[in-house]
Protein backbone atom coordinates (compact mmCIF):
# COMPACT_ATOMS: atom_id res chain seq x y z
CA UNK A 1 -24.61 48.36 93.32
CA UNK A 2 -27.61 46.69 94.87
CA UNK A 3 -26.46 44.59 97.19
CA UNK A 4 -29.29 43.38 98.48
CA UNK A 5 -30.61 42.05 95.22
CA UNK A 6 -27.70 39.97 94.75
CA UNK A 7 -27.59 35.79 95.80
CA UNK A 8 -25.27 34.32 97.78
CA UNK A 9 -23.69 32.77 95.07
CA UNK A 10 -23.28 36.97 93.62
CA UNK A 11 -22.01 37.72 96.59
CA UNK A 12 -19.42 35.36 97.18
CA UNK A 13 -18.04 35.97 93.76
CA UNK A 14 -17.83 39.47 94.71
CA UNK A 15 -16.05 39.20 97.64
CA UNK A 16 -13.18 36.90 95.67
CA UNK A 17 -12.55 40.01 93.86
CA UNK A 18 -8.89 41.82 94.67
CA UNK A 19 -10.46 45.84 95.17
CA UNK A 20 -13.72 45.94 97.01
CA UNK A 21 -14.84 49.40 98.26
CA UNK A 22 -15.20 49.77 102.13
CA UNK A 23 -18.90 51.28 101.05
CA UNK A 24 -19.62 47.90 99.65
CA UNK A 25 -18.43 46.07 102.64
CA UNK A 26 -20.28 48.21 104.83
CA UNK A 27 -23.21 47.87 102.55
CA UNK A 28 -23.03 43.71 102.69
CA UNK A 29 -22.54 43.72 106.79
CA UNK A 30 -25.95 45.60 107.14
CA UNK A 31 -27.57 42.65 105.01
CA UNK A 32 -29.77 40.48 107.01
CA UNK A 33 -29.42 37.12 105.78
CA UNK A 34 -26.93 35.32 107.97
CA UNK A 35 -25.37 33.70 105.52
CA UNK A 36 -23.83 37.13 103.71
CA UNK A 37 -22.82 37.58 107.23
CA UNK A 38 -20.91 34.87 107.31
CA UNK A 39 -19.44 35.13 103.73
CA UNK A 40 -18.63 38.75 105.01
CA UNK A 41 -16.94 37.32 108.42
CA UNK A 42 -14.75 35.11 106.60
CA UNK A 43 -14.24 37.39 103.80
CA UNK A 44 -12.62 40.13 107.13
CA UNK A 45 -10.80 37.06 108.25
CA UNK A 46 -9.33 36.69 105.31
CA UNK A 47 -8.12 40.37 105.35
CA UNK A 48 -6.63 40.14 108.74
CA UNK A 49 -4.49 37.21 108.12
CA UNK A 50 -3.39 38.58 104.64
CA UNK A 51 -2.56 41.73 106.02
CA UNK A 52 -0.69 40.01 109.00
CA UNK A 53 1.58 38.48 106.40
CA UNK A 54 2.33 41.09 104.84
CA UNK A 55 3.28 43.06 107.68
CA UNK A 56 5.58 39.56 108.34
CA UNK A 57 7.51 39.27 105.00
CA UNK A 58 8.28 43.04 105.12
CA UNK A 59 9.79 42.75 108.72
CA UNK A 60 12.18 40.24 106.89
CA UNK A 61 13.77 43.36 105.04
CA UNK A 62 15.10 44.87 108.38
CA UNK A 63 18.42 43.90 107.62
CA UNK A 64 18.70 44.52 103.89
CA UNK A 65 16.54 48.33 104.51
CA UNK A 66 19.60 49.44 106.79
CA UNK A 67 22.16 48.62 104.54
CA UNK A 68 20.45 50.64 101.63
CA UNK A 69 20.37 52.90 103.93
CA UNK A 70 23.76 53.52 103.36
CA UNK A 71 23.42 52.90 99.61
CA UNK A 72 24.01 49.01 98.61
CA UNK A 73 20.97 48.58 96.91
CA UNK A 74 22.16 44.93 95.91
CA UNK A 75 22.07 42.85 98.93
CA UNK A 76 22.74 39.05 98.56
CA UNK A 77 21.35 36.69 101.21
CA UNK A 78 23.39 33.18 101.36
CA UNK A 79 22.28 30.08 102.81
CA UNK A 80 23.16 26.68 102.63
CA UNK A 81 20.79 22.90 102.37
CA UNK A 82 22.73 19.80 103.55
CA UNK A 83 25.02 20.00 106.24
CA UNK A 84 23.99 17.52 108.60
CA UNK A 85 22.97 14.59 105.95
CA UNK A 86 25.54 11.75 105.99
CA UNK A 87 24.99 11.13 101.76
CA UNK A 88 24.88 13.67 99.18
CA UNK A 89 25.80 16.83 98.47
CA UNK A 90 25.40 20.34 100.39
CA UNK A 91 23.69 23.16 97.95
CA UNK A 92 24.53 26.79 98.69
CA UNK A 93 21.76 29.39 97.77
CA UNK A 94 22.45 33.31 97.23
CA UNK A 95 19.46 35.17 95.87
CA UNK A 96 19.32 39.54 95.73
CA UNK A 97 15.90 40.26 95.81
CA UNK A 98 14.31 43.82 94.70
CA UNK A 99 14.02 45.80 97.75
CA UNK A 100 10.77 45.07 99.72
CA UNK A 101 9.67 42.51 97.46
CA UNK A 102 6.37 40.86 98.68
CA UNK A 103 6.75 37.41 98.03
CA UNK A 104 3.73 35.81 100.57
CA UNK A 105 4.01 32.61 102.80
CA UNK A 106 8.31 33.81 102.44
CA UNK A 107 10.07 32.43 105.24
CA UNK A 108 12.66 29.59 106.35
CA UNK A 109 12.87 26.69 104.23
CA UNK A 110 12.53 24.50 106.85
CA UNK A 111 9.43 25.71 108.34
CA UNK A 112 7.84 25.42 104.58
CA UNK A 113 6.26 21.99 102.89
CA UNK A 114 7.63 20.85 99.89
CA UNK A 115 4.77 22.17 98.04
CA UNK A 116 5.10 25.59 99.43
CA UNK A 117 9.02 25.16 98.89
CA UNK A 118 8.65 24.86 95.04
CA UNK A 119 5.62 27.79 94.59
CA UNK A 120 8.16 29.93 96.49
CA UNK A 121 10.89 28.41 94.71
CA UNK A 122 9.30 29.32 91.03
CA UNK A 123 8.64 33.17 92.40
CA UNK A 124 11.84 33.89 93.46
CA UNK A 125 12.98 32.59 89.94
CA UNK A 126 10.63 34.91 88.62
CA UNK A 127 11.18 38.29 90.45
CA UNK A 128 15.00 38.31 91.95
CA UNK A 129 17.62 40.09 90.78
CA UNK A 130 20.16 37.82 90.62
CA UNK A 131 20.10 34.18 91.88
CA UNK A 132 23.27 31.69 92.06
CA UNK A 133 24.18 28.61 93.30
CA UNK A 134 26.62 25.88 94.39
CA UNK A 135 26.87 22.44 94.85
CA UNK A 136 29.66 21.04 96.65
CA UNK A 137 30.23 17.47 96.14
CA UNK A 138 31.07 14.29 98.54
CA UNK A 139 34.23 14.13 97.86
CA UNK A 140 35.18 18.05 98.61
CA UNK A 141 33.26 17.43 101.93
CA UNK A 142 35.18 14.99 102.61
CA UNK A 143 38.27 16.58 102.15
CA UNK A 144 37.96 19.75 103.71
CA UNK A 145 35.78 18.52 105.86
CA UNK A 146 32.03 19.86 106.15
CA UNK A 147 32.30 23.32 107.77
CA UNK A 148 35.56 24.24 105.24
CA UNK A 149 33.39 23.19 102.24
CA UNK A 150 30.60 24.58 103.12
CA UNK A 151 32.37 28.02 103.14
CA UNK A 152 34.27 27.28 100.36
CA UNK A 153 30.53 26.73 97.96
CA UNK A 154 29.04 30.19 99.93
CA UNK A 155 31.98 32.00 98.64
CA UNK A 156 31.47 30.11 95.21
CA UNK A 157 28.10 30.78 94.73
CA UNK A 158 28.24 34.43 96.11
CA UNK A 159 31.07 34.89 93.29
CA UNK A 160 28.38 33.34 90.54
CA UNK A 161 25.81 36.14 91.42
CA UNK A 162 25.46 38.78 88.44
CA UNK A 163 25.46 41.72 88.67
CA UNK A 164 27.98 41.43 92.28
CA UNK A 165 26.12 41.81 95.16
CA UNK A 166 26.85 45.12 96.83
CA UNK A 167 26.99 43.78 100.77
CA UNK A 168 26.06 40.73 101.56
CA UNK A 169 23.84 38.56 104.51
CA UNK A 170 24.83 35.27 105.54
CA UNK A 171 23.15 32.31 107.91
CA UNK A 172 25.12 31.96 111.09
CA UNK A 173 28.88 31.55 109.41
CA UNK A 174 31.55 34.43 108.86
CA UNK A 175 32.97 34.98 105.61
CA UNK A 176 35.93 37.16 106.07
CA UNK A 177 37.36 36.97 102.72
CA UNK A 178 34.79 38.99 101.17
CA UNK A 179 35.48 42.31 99.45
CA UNK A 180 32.32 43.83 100.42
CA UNK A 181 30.31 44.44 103.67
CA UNK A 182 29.09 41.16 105.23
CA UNK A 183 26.72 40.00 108.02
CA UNK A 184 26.59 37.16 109.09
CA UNK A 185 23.17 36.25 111.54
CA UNK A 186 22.57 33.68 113.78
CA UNK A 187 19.03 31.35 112.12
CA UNK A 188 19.11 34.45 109.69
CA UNK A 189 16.78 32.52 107.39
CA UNK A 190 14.25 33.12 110.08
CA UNK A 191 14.84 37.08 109.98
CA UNK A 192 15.99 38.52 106.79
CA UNK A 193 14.26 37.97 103.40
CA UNK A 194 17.49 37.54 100.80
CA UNK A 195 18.91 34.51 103.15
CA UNK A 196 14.98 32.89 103.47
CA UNK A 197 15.17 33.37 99.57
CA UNK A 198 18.79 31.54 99.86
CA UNK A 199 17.55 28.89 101.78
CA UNK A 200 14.66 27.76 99.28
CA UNK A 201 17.02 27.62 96.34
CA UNK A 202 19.40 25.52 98.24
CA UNK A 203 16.82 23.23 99.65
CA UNK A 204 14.58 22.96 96.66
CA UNK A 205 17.88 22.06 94.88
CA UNK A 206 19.44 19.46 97.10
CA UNK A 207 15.87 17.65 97.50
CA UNK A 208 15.37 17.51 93.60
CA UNK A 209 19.12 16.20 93.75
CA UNK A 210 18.40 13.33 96.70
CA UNK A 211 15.47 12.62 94.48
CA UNK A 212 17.81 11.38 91.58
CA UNK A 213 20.19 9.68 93.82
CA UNK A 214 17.40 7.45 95.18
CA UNK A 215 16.15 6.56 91.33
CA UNK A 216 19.95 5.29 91.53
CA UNK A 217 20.07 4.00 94.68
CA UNK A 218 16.76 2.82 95.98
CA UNK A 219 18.02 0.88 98.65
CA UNK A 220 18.51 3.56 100.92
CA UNK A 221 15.50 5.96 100.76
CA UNK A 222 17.16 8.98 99.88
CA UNK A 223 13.64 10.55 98.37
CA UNK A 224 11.99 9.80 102.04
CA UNK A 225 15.08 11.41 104.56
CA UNK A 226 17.19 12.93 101.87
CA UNK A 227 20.40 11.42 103.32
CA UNK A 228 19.68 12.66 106.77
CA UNK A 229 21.10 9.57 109.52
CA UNK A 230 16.99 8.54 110.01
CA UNK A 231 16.63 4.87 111.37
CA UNK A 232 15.59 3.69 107.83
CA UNK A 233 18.98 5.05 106.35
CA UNK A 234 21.30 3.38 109.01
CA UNK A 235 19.69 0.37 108.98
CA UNK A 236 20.15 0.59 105.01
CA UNK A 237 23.69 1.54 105.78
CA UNK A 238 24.24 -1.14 108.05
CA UNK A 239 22.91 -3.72 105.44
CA UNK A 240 24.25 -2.56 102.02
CA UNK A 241 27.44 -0.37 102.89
CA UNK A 242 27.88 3.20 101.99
CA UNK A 243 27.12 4.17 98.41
CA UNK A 244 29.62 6.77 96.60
CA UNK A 245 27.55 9.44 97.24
CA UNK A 246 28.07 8.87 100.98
CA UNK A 247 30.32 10.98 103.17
CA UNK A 248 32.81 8.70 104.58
CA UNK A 249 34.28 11.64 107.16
CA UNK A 250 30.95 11.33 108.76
CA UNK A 251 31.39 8.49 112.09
CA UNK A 252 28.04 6.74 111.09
CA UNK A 253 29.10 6.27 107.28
CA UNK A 254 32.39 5.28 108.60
CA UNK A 255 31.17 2.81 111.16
CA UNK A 256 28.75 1.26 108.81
CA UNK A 257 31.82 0.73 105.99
CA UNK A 258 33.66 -0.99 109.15
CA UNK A 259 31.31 -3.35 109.74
């Protein structure tokens, strides 16, 4: 291939290719128009922050690689979306992902835009093993109260997951009643792959939920803050009263009904 023959135009379209030969890249830097060297700079740029990733979303298997270690293969990472809102619902995640799956930009939900949220959301979809979830309603919350029913809807949705996870990962909370070997890590959607996989189910989920609430409730702006105590929602709270979907064991929800 003569690269020097080629326009910039060539050239570029080259470089947007997936396999390019190190002789061709060695080939391009030794061309003397500046502007291949600059297509070529960015192109290496490119390359170095791709590869960086990668090396980024495999670290996330640390956790799930030493437990296949010792042969369970099927590792389910749990996390939850919705704890600290005072409306709606919380939405447990549990994903098993193949081992080492590359899934770029991976991490936790919270560190993600929306739009990256539902591109990562589709992919896990498309490639896990297994993927179950649970929504636990205002009512249960409010009930148990919101640490009991949150671990009630991780052992719910862990119990949904088929085929059975063989040990399982879980964000910051214990769950001893489980049959099979458990972890649970402290911000483990920031270190292990299966519970950043969790995580993006669980948020994607609860925001498409909050979504529909505020179609039925516009008044409070559950689309904007997705039930989470922001100064547009108490002030809303303050003015209207609590809505159903409100958790009236939560002091701000229960001051507002007072009022």
């Amino acid at each position: 291939m003569d690269t020097a023959r080629m326009t910039v135009a060539q050239i570029t379209a080259l470089l947007s290719q997936q396999d390019i030969s190190l002789h061709i890249i060695n080939k391009l830097k030794q061309d003397a128009r500046l502007s291949v060297q600059r297509i070529v700079d960015k192109w290496e740029a490119r390359q170095q922050k791709a590869q960086k990733e990668n090396e980024r979303v495999l670290a996330l298997y640390k956790y799930e690689r030493l437990l296949q270690k010792q042969d369970y293969n099927l590792v389910a990472g749990i996390d939850e979306a919705g704890r600290g809102p005072l409306a709606g619902p919380v939405v447990i995640g549990a994903v098993i992902l193949p081992p080492d799956c590359y899934l770029p930009g991976l991490n936790d939900s919270k560190k993600l835009t929306a739009a990256q949220r539902e591109k990562l959301y589709q992919e896990i979809l498309a490639v896990a093993i297994a993927v179950s979830r649970s929504i636990v309603s205002v009512e249960t919350i409010d009930n148990l109260n919101i640490y009991h029913a949150t671990i009630a809807g991780m052992y719910q949705a862990i119990e949904g997951l088929t085929p059975a996870p063989q040990a399982v990962l879980i964000d910051a909370v214990p769950l001893p009643r489980l049959t099979v070997p458990s972890e649970s890590i402290i911000s483990g959607d920031q270190i292990s792959a299966s519970i950043a996989a969790a995580s993006i189910i669980a948020k994607v989920e609860r925001d498409r939920i909050m979504n529909e609430l505020d179609c039925k409730y516009p008044v409070y702006g559950f689309q904007r803050h997705k039930g989470y105590g922001t100064e547009e929602h108490m002030n809303a709270l303050l003015k209207y009263g609590p809505c159903e979907y409100h958790r009236r064991s939560f002091a701000p929800v229960k001051a507002a009904e007072q009022q």
